[in-house]
PDB file of N, CA and C in Angstrom:
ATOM      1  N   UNK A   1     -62.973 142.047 149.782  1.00  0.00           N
ATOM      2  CA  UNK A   1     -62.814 140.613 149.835  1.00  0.00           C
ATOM      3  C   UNK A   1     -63.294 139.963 148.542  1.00  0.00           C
ATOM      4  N   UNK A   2     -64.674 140.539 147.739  1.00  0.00           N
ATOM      5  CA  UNK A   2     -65.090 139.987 146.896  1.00  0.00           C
ATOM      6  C   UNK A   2     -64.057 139.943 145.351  1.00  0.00           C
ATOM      7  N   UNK A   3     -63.441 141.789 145.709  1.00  0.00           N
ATOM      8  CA  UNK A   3     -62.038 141.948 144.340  1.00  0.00           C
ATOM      9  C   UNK A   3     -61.042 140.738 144.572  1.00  0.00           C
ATOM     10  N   UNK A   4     -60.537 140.658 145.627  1.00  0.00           N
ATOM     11  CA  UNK A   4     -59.468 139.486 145.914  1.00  0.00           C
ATOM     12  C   UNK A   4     -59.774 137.811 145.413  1.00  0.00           C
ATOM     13  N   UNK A   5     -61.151 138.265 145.962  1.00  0.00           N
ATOM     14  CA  UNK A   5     -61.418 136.421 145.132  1.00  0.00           C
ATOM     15  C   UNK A   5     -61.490 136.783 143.723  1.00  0.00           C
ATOM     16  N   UNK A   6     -62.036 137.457 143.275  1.00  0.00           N
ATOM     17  CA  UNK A   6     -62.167 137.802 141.679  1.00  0.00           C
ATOM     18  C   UNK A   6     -60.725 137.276 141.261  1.00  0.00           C
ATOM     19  N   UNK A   7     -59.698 138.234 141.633  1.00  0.00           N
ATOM     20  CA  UNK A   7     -58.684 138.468 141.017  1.00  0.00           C
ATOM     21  C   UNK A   7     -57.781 136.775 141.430  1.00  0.00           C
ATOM     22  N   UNK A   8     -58.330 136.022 142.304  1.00  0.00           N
ATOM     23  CA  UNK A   8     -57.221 135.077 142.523  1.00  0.00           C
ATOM     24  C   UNK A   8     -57.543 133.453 142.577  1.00  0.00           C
ATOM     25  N   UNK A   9     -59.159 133.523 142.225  1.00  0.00           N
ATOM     26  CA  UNK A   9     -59.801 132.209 141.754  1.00  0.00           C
ATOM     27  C   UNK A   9     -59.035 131.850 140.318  1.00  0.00           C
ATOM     28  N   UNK A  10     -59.083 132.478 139.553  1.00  0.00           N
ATOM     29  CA  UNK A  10     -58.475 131.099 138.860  1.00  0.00           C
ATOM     30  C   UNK A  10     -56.832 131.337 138.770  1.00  0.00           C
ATOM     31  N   UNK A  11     -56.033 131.830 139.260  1.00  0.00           N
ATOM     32  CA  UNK A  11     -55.083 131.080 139.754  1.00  0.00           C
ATOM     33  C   UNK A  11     -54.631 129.582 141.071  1.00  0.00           C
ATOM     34  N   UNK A  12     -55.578 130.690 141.802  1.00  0.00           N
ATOM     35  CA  UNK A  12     -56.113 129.337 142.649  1.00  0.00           C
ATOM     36  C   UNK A  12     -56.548 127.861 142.750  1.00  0.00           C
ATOM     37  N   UNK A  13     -57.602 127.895 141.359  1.00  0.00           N
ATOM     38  CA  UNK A  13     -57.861 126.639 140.808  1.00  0.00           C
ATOM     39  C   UNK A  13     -57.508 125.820 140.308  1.00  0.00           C
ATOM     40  N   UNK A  14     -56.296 126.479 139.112  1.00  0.00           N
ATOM     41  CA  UNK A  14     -54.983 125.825 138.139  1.00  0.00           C
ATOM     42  C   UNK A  14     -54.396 125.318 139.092  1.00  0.00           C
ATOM     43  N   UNK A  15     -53.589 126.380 140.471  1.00  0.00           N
ATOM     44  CA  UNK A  15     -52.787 125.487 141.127  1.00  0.00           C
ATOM     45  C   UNK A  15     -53.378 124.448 142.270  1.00  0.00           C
ATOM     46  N   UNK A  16     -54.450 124.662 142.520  1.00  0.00           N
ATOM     47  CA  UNK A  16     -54.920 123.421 142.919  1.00  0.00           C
ATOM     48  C   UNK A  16     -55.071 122.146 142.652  1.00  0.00           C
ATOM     49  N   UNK A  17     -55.566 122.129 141.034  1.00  0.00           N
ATOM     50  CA  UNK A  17     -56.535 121.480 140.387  1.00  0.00           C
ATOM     51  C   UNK A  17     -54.899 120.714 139.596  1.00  0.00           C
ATOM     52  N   UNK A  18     -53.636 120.964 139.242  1.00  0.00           N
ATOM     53  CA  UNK A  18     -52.718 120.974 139.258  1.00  0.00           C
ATOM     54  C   UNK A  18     -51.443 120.409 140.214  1.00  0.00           C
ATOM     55  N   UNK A  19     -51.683 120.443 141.579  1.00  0.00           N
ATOM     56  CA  UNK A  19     -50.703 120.042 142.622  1.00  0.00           C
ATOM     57  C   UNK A  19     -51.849 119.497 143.484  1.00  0.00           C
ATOM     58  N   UNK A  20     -52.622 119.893 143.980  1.00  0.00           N
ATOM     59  CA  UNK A  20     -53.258 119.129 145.466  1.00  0.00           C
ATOM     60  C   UNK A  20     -53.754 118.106 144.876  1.00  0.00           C
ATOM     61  N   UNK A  21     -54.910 118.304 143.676  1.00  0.00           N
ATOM     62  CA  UNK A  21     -55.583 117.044 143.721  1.00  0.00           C
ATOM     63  C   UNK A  21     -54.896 116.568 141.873  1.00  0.00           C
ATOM     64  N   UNK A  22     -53.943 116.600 141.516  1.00  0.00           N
ATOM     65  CA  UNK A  22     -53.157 115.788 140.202  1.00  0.00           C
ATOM     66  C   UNK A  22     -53.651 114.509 140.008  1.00  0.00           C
ATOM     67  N   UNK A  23     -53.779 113.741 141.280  1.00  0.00           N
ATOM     68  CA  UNK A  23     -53.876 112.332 140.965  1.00  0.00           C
ATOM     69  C   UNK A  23     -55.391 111.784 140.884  1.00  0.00           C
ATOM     70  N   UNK A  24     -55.822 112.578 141.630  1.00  0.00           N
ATOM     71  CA  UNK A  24     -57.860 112.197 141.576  1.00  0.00           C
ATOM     72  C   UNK A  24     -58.816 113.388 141.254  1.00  0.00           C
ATOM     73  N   UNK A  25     -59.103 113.026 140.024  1.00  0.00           N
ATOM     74  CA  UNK A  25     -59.618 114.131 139.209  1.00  0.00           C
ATOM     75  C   UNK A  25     -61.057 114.191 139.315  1.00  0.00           C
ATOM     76  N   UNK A  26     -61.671 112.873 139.768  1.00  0.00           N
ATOM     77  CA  UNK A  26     -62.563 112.393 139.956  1.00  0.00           C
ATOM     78  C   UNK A  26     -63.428 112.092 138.981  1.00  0.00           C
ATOM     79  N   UNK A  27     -63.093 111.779 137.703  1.00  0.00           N
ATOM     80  CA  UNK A  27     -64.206 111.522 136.755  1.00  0.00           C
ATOM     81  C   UNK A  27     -64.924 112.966 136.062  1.00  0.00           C
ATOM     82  N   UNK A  28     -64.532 113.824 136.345  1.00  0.00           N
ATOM     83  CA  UNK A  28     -65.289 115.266 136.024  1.00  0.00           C
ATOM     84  C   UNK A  28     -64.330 115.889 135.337  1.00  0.00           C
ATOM     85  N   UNK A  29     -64.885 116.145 134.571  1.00  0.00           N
ATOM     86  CA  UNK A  29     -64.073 117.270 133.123  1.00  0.00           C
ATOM     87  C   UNK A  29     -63.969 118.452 133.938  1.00  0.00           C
ATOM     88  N   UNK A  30     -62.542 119.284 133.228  1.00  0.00           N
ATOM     89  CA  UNK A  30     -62.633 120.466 133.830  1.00  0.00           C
ATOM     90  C   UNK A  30     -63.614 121.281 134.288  1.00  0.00           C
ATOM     91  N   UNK A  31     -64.193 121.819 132.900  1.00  0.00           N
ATOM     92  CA  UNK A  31     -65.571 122.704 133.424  1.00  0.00           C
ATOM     93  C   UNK A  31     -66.203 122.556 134.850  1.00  0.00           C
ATOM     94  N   UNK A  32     -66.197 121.449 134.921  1.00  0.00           N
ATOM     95  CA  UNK A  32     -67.279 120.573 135.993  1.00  0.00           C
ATOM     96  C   UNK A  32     -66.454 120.849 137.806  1.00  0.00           C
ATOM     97  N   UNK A  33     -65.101 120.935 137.161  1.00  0.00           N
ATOM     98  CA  UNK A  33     -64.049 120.973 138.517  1.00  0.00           C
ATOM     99  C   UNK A  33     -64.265 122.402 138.863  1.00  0.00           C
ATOM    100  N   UNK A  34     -64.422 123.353 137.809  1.00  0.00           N
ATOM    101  CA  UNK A  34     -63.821 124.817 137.873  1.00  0.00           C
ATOM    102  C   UNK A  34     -65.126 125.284 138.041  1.00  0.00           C
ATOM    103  N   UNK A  35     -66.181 125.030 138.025  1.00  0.00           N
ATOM    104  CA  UNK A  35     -67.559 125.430 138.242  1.00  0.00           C
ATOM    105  C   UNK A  35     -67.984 125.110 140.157  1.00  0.00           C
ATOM    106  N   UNK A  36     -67.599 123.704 140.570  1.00  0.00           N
ATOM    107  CA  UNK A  36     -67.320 123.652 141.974  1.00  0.00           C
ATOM    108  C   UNK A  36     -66.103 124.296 142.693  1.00  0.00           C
ATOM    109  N   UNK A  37     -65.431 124.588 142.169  1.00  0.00           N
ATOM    110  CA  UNK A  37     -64.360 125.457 142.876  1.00  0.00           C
ATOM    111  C   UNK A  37     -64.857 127.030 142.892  1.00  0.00           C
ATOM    112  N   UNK A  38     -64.913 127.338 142.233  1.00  0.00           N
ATOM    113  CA  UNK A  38     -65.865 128.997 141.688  1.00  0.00           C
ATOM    114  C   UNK A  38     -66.981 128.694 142.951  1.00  0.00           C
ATOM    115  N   UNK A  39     -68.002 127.940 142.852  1.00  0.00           N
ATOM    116  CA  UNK A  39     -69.321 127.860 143.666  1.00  0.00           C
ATOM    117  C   UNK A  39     -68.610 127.742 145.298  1.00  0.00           C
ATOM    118  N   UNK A  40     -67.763 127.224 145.269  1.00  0.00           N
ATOM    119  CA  UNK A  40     -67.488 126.842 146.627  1.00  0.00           C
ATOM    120  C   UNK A  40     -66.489 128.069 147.194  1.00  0.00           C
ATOM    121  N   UNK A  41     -66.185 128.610 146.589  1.00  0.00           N
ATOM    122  CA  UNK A  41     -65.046 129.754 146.822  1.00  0.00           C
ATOM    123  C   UNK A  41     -66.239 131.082 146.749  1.00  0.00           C
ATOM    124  N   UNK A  42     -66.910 130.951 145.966  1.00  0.00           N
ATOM    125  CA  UNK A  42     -67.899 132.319 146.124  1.00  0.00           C
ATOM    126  C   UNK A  42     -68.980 132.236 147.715  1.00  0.00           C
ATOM    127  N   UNK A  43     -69.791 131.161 148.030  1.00  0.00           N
ATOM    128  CA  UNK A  43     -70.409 130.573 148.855  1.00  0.00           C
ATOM    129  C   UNK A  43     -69.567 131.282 150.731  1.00  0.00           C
ATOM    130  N   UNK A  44     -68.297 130.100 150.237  1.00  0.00           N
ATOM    131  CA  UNK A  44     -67.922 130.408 151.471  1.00  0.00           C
ATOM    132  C   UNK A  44     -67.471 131.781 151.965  1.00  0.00           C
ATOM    133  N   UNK A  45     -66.901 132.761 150.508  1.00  0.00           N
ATOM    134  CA  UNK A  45     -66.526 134.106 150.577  1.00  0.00           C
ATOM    135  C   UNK A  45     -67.460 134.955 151.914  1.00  0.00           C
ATOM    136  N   UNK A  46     -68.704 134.472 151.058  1.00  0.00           N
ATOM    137  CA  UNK A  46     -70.109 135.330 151.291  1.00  0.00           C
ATOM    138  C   UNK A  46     -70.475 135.177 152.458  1.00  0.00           C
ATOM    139  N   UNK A  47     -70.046 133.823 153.001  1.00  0.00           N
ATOM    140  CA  UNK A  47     -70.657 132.988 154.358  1.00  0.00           C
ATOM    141  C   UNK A  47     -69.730 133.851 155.538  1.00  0.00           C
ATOM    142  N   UNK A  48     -68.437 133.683 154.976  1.00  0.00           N
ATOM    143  CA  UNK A  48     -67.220 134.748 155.742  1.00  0.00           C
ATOM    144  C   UNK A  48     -67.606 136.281 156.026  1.00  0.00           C
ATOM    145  N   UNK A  49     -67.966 136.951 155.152  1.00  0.00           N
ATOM    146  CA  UNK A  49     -68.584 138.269 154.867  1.00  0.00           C
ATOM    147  C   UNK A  49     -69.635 138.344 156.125  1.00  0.00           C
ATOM    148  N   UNK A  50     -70.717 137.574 155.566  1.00  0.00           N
ATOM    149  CA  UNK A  50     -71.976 137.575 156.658  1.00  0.00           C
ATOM    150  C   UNK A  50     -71.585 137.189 158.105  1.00  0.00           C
ATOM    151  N   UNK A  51     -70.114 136.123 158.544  1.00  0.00           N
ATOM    152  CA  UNK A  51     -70.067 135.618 159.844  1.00  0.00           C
ATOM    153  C   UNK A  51     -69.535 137.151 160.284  1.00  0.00           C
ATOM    154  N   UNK A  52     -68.906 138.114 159.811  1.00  0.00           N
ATOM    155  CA  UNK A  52     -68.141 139.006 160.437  1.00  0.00           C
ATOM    156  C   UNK A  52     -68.933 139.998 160.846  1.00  0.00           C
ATOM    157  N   UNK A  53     -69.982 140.450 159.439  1.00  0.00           N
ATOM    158  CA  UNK A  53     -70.833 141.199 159.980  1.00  0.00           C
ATOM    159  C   UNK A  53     -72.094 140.924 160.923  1.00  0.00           C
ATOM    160  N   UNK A  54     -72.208 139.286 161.271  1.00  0.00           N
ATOM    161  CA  UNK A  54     -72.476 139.242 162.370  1.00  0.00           C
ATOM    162  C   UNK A  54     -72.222 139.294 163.624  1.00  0.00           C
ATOM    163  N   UNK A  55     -70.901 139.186 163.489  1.00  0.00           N
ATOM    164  CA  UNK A  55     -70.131 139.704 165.179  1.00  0.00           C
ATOM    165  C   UNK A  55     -70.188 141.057 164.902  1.00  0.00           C
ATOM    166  N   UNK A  56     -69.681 141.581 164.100  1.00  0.00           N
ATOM    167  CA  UNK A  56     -69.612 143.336 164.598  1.00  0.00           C
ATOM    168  C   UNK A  56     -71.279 144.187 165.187  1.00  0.00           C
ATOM    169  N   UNK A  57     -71.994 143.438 164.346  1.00  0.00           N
ATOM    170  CA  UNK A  57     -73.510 143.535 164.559  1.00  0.00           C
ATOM    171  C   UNK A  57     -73.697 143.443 166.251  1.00  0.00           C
ATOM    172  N   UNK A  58     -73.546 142.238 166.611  1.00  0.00           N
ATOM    173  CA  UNK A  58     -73.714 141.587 168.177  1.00  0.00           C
ATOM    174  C   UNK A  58     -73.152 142.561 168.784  1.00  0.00           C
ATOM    175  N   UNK A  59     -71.191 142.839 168.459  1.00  0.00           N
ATOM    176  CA  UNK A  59     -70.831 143.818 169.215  1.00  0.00           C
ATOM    177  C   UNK A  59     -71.397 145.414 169.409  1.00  0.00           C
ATOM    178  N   UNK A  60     -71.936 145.460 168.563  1.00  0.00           N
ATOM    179  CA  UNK A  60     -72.754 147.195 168.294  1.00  0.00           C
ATOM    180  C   UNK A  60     -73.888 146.859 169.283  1.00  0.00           C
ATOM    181  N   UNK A  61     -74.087 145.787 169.105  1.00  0.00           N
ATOM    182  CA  UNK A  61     -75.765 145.619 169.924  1.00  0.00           C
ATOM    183  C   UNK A  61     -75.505 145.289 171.363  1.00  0.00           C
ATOM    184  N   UNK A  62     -74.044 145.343 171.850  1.00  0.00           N
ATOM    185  CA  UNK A  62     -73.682 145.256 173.427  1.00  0.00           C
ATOM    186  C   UNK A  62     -73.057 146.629 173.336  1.00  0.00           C
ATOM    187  N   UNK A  63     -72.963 147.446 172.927  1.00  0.00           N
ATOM    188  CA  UNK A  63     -72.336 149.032 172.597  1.00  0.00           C
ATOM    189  C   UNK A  63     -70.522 148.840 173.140  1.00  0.00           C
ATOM    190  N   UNK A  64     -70.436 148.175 172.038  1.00  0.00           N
ATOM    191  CA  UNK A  64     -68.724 147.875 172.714  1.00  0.00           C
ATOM    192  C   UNK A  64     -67.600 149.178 172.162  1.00  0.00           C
ATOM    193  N   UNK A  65     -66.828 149.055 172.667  1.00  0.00           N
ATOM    194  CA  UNK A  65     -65.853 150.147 172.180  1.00  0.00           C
ATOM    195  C   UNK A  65     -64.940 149.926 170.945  1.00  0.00           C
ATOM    196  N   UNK A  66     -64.528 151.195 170.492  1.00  0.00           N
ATOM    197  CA  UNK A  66     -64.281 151.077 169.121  1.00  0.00           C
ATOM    198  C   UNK A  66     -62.979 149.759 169.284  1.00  0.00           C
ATOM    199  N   UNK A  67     -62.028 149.610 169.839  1.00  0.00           N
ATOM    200  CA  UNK A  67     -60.836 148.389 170.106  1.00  0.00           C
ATOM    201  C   UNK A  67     -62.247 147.293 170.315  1.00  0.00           C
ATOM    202  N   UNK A  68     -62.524 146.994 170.883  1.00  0.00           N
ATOM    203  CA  UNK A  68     -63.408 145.813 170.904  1.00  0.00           C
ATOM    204  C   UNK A  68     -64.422 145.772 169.400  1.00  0.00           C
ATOM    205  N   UNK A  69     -64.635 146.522 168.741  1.00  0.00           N
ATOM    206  CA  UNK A  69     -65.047 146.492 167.458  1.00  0.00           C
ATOM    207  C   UNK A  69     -64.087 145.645 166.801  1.00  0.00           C
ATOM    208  N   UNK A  70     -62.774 146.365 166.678  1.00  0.00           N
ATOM    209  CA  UNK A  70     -62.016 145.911 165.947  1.00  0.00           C
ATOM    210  C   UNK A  70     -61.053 144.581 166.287  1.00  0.00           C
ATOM    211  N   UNK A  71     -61.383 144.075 167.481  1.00  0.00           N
ATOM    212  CA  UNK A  71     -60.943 143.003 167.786  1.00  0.00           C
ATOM    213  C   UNK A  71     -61.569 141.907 167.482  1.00  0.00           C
ATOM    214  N   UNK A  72     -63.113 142.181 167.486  1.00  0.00           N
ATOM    215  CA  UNK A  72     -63.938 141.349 167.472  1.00  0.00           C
ATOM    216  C   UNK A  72     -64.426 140.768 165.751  1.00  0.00           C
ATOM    217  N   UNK A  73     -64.065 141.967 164.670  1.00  0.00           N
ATOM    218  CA  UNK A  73     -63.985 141.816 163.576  1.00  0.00           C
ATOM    219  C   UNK A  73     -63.095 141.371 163.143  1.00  0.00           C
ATOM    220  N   UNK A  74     -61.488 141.312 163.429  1.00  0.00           N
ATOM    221  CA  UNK A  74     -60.401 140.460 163.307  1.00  0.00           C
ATOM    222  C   UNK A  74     -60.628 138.980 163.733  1.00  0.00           C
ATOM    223  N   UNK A  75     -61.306 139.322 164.849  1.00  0.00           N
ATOM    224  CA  UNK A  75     -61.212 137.510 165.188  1.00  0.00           C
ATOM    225  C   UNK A  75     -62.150 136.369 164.411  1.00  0.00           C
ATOM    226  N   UNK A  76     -63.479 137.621 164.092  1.00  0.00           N
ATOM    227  CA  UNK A  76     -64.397 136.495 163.501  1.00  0.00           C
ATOM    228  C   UNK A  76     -64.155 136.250 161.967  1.00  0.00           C
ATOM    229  N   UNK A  77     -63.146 137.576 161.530  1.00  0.00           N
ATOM    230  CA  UNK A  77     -62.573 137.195 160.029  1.00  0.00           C
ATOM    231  C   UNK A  77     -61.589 135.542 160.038  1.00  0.00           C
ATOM    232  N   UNK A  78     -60.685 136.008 160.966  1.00  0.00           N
ATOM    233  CA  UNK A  78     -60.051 134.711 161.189  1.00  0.00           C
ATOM    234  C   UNK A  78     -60.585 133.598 161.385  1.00  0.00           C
ATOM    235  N   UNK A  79     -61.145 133.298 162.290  1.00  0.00           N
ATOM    236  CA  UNK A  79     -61.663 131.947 162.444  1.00  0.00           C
ATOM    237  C   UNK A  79     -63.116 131.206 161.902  1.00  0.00           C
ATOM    238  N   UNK A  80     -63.367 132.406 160.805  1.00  0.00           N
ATOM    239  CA  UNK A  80     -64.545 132.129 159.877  1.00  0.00           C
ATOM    240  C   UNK A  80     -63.947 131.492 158.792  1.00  0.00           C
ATOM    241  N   UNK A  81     -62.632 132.733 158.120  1.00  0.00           N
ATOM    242  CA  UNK A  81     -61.895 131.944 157.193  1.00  0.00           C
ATOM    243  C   UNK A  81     -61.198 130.538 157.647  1.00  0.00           C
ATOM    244  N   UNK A  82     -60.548 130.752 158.614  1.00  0.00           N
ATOM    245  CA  UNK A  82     -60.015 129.425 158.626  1.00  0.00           C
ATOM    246  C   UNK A  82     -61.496 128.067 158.765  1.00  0.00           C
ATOM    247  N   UNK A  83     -62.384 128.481 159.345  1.00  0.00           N
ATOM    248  CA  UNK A  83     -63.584 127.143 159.326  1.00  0.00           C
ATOM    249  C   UNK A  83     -64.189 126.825 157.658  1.00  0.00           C
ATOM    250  N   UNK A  84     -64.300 128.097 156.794  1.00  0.00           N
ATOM    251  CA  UNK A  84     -65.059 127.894 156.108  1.00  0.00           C
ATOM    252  C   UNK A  84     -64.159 127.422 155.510  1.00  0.00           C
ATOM    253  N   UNK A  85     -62.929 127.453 154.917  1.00  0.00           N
ATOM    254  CA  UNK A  85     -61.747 127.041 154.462  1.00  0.00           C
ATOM    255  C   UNK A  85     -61.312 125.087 153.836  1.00  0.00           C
ATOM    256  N   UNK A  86     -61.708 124.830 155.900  1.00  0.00           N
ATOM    257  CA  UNK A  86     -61.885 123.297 155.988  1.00  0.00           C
ATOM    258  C   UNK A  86     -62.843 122.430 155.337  1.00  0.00           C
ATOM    259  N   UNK A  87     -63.932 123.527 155.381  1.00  0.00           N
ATOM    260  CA  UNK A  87     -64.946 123.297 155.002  1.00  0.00           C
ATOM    261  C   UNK A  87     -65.006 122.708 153.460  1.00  0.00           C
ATOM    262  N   UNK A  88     -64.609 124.050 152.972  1.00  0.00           N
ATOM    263  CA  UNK A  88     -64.492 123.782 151.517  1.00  0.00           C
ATOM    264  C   UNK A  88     -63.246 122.839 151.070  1.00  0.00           C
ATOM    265  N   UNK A  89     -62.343 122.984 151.703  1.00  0.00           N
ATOM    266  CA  UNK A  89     -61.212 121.490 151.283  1.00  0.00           C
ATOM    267  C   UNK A  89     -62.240 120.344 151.104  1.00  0.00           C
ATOM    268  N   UNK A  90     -62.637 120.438 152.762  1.00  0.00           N
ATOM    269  CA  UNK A  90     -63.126 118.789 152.720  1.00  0.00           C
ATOM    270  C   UNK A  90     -64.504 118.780 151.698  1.00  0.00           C
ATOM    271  N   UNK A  91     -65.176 119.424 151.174  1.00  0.00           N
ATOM    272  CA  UNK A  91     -65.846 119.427 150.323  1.00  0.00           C
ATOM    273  C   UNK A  91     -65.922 119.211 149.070  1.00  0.00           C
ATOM    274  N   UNK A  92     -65.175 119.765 148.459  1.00  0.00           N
ATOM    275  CA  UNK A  92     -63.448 119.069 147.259  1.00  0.00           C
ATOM    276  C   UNK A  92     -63.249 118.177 147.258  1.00  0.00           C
ATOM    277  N   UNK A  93     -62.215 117.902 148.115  1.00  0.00           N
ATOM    278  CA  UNK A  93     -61.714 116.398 148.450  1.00  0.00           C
ATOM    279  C   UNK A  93     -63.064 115.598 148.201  1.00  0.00           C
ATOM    280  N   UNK A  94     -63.636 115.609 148.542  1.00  0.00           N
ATOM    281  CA  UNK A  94     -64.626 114.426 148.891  1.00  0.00           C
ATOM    282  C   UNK A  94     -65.480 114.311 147.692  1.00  0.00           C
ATOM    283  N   UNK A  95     -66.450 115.433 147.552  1.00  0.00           N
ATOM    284  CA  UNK A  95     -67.275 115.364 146.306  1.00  0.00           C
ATOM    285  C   UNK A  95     -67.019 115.460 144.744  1.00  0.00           C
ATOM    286  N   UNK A  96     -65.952 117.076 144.627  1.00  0.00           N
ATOM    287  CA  UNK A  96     -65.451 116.825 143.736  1.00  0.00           C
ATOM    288  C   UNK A  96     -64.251 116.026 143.304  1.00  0.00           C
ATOM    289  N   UNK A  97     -63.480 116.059 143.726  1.00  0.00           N
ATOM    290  CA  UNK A  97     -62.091 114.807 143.210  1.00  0.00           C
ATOM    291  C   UNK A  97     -62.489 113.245 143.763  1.00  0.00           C
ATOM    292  N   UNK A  98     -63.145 113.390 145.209  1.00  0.00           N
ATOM    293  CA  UNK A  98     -63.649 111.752 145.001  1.00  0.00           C
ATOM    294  C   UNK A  98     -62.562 111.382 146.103  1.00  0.00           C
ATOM    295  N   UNK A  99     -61.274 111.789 146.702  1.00  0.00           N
ATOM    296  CA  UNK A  99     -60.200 111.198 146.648  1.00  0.00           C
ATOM    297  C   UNK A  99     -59.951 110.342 148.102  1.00  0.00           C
ATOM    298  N   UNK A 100     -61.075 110.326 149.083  1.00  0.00           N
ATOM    299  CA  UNK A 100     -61.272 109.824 150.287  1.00  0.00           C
ATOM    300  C   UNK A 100     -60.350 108.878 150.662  1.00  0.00           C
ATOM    301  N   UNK A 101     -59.307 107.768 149.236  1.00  0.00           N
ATOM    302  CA  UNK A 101     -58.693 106.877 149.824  1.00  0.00           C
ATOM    303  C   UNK A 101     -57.419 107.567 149.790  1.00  0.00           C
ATOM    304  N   UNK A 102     -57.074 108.827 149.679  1.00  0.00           N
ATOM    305  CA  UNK A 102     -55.850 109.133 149.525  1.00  0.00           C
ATOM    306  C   UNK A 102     -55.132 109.419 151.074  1.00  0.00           C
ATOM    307  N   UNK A 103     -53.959 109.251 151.731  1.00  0.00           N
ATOM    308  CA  UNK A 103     -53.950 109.279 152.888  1.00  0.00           C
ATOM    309  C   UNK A 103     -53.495 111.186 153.719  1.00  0.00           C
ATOM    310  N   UNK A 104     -53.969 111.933 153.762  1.00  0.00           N
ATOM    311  CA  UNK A 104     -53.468 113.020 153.646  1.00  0.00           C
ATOM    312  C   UNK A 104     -52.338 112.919 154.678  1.00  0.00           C
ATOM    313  N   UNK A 105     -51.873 112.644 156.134  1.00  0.00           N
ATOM    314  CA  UNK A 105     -51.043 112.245 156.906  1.00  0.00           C
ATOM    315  C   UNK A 105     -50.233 111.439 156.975  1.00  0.00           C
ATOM    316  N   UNK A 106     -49.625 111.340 155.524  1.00  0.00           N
ATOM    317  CA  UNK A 106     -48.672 110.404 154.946  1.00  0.00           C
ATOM    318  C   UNK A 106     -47.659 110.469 155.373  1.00  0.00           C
ATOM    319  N   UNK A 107     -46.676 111.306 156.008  1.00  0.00           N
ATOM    320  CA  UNK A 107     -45.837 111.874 156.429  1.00  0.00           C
ATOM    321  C   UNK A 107     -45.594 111.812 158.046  1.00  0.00           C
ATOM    322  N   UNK A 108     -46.132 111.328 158.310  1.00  0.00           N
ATOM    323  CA  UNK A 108     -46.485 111.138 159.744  1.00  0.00           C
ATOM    324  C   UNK A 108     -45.182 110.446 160.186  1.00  0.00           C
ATOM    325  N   UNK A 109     -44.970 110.367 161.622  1.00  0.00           N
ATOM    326  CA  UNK A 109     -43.537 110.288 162.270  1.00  0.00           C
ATOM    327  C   UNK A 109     -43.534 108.589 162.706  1.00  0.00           C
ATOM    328  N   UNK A 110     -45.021 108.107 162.148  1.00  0.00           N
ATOM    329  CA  UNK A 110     -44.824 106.683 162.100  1.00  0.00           C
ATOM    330  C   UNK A 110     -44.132 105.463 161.413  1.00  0.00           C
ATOM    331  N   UNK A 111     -43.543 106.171 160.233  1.00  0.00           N
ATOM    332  CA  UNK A 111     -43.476 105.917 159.079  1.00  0.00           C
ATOM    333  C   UNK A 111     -42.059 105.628 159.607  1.00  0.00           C
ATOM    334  N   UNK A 112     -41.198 106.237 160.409  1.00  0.00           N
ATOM    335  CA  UNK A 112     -39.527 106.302 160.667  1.00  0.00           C
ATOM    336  C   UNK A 112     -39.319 104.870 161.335  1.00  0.00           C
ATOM    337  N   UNK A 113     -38.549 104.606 160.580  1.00  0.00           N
ATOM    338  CA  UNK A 113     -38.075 102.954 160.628  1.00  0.00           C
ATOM    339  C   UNK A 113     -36.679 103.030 161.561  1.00  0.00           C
ATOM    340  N   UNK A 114     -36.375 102.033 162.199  1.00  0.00           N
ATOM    341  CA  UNK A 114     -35.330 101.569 163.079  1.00  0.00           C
ATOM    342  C   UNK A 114     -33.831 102.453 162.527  1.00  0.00           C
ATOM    343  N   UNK A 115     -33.538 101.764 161.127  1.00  0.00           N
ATOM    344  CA  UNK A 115     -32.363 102.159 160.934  1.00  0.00           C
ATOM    345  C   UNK A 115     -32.070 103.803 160.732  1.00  0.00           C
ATOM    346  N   UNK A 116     -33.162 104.204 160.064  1.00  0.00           N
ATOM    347  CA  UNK A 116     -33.678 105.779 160.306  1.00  0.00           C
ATOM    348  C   UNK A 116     -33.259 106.994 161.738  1.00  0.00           C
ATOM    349  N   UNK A 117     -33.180 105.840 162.343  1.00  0.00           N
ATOM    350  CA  UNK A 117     -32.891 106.618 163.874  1.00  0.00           C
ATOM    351  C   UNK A 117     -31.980 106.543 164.175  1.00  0.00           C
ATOM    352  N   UNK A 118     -31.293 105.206 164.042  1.00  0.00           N
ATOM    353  CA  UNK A 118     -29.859 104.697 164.080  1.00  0.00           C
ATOM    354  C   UNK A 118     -29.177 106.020 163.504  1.00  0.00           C
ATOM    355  N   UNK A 119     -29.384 106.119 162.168  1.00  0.00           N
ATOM    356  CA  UNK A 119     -28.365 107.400 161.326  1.00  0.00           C
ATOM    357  C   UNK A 119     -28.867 108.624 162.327  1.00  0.00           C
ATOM    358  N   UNK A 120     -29.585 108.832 162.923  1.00  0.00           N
ATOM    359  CA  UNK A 120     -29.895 110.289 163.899  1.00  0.00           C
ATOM    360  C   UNK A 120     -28.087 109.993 164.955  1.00  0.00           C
TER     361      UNK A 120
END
């Protein structure tokens, strides 16, 4: 996990730092962007690492079977990455780019106007 981030942080960052947040840079020079992205991508890596080997831990310590090992290490990979994930967006978003007034649910099905439906 740790080679994969190696190898895909700074592509990651360009295209982030590039398409998600283009418009709110937040006042911070690169360095400053690519130093919180690095910290926040290593952090949560590690946090992911440790949540998994704490379930497999728990599961060893209820003597579960080898399928329940491996179920239980799939699941807490998943839903560690996906939490720590949010985590770190909204951490971004907020501290480093600043961008709180931007509306992320812009797209929303509220937006469809009368005549819009008419052409349906």
């Amino acid at each position: 996990m740790l080679f994969a981030l190696a190898v895909s942080i700074v592509p990651t960052f360009i295209l982030s730092d590039l398409l998600i947040w283009s418009d709110s840079k937040g006042g911070r020079r690169l360095h400053q962007r690519a130093i919180a992205f690095a910290s926040a991508s290593v952090i949560g890596s590690l946090s992911s690492i440790a949540f998994v080997w704490l379930a497999v831990k728990t599961a060893t310590t209820f003597h579960a079977n080898h399928l329940s090992m491996v179920v239980t290490a799939n699941v807490a990979s998943l839903g560690s990455g996906f939490l720590i994930w949010i985590i770190r967006y909204t951490y971004l978003d907020r501290r480093v780019y600043n961008s709180t007034n931007k509306n992320v649910f812009d797209f929303a099905p509220s937006r469809i106007v009368e005549s819009d439906v008419d052409e349906i």
